[in-house]
Each structure stands twice: as structure tokens, then as C-alpha cells.
Protein backbone atom coordinates (compact mmCIF):
# COMPACT_ATOMS: atom_id res chain seq x y z
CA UNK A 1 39.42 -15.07 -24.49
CA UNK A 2 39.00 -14.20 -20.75
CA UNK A 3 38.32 -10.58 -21.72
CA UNK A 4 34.93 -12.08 -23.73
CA UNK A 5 34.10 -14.45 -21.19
CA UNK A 6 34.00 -12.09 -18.36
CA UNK A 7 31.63 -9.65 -20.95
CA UNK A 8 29.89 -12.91 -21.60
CA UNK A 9 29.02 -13.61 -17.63
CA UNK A 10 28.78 -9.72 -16.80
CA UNK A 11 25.75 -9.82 -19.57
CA UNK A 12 24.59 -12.64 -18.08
CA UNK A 13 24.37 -11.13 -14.76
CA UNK A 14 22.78 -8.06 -15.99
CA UNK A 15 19.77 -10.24 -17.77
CA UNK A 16 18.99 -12.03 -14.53
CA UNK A 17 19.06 -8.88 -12.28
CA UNK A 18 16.72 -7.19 -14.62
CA UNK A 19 14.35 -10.27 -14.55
CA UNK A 20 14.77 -10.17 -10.86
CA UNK A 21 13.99 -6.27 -10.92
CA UNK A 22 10.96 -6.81 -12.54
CA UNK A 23 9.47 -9.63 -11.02
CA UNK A 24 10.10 -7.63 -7.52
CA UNK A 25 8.66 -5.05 -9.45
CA UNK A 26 4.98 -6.68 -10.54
CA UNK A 27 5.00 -7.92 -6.71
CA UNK A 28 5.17 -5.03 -5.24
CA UNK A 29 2.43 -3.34 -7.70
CA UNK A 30 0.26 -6.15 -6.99
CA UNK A 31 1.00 -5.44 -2.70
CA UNK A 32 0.03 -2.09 -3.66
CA UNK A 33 -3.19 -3.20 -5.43
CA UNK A 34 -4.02 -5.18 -2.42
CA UNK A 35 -3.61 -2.42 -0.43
CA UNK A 36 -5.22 0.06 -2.15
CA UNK A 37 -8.35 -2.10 -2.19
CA UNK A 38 -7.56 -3.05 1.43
CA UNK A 39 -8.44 0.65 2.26
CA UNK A 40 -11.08 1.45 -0.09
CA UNK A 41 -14.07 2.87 2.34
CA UNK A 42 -17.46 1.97 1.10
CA UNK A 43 -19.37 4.89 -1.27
CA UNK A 44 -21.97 5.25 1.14
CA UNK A 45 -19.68 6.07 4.04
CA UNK A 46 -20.61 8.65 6.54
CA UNK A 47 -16.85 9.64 6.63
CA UNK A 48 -17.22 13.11 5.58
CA UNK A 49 -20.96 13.71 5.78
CA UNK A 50 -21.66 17.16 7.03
CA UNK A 51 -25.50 15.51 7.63
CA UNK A 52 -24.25 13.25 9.96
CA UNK A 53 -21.81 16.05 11.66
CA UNK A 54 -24.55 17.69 12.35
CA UNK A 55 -26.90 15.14 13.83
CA UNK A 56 -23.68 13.68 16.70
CA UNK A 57 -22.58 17.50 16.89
CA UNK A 58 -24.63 17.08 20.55
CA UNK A 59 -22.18 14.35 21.76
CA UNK A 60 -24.89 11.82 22.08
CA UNK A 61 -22.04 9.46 20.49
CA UNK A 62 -19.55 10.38 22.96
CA UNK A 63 -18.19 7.73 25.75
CA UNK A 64 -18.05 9.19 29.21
CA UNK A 65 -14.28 10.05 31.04
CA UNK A 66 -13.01 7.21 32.82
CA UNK A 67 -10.73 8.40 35.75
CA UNK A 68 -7.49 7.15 35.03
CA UNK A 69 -6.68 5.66 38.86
């Protein structure tokens, strides 16, 4: 009798840490989603362009050193 209930709570044990596993499971692959889309850089970006690497390759863009004193 104790040998079965101890199977009997072991199962039990198993079935809520695999529901557990899996809902930790769909909220992490929905905080990946989020992230993913988080990140996403617009299709027009200039990230990349070799148009617009040429047209700042004269530094126009570039801030001015700042003495560090």
C-alpha cells in the first residue's frame, strides 16, 4: 500500500513539473518574441548602406575631440 502511494504522489509530482516546464516554457518563447521584435531595425535602415558610407566617408558626421581634463 505505501509502495503504490508513493508511485501514486511521485506521478503526481512528475505531471505538475511538466505543466510547470511548459508554462515556463511558452513564457520564455513569448520573452523571446518580444525581443526579437524589440530589435527588429526598420527595412529602410541605412545600417548597412554602402550609399550612405560613402556620402559620411568625409567625416562631416563626426563630433570633434573633447580634451579629457
Amino acid at each position: 500500500m505505501s509502495e503504490s502511494n508513493s508511485i501514486e504522489r511521485a506521478e503526481d509530482d512528475l505531471a505538475k513539473s511538466l505543466d510547470k516546464l511548459k508554462e515556463d516554457s511558452k513564457d520564455l518563447k513569448a520573452k523571446i518574441e518580444q525581443e526579437k521584435r524589440r530589435l527588429d531595425l526598420p527595412v529602410d535602415s541605412k545600417l548597412g548602406n554602402p550609399e550612405w558610407e560613402r556620402s559620411v566617408s568625409d567625416g562631416h558626421l563626426d563630433l570633434p575631440e573633447e580634451d579629457e581634463n
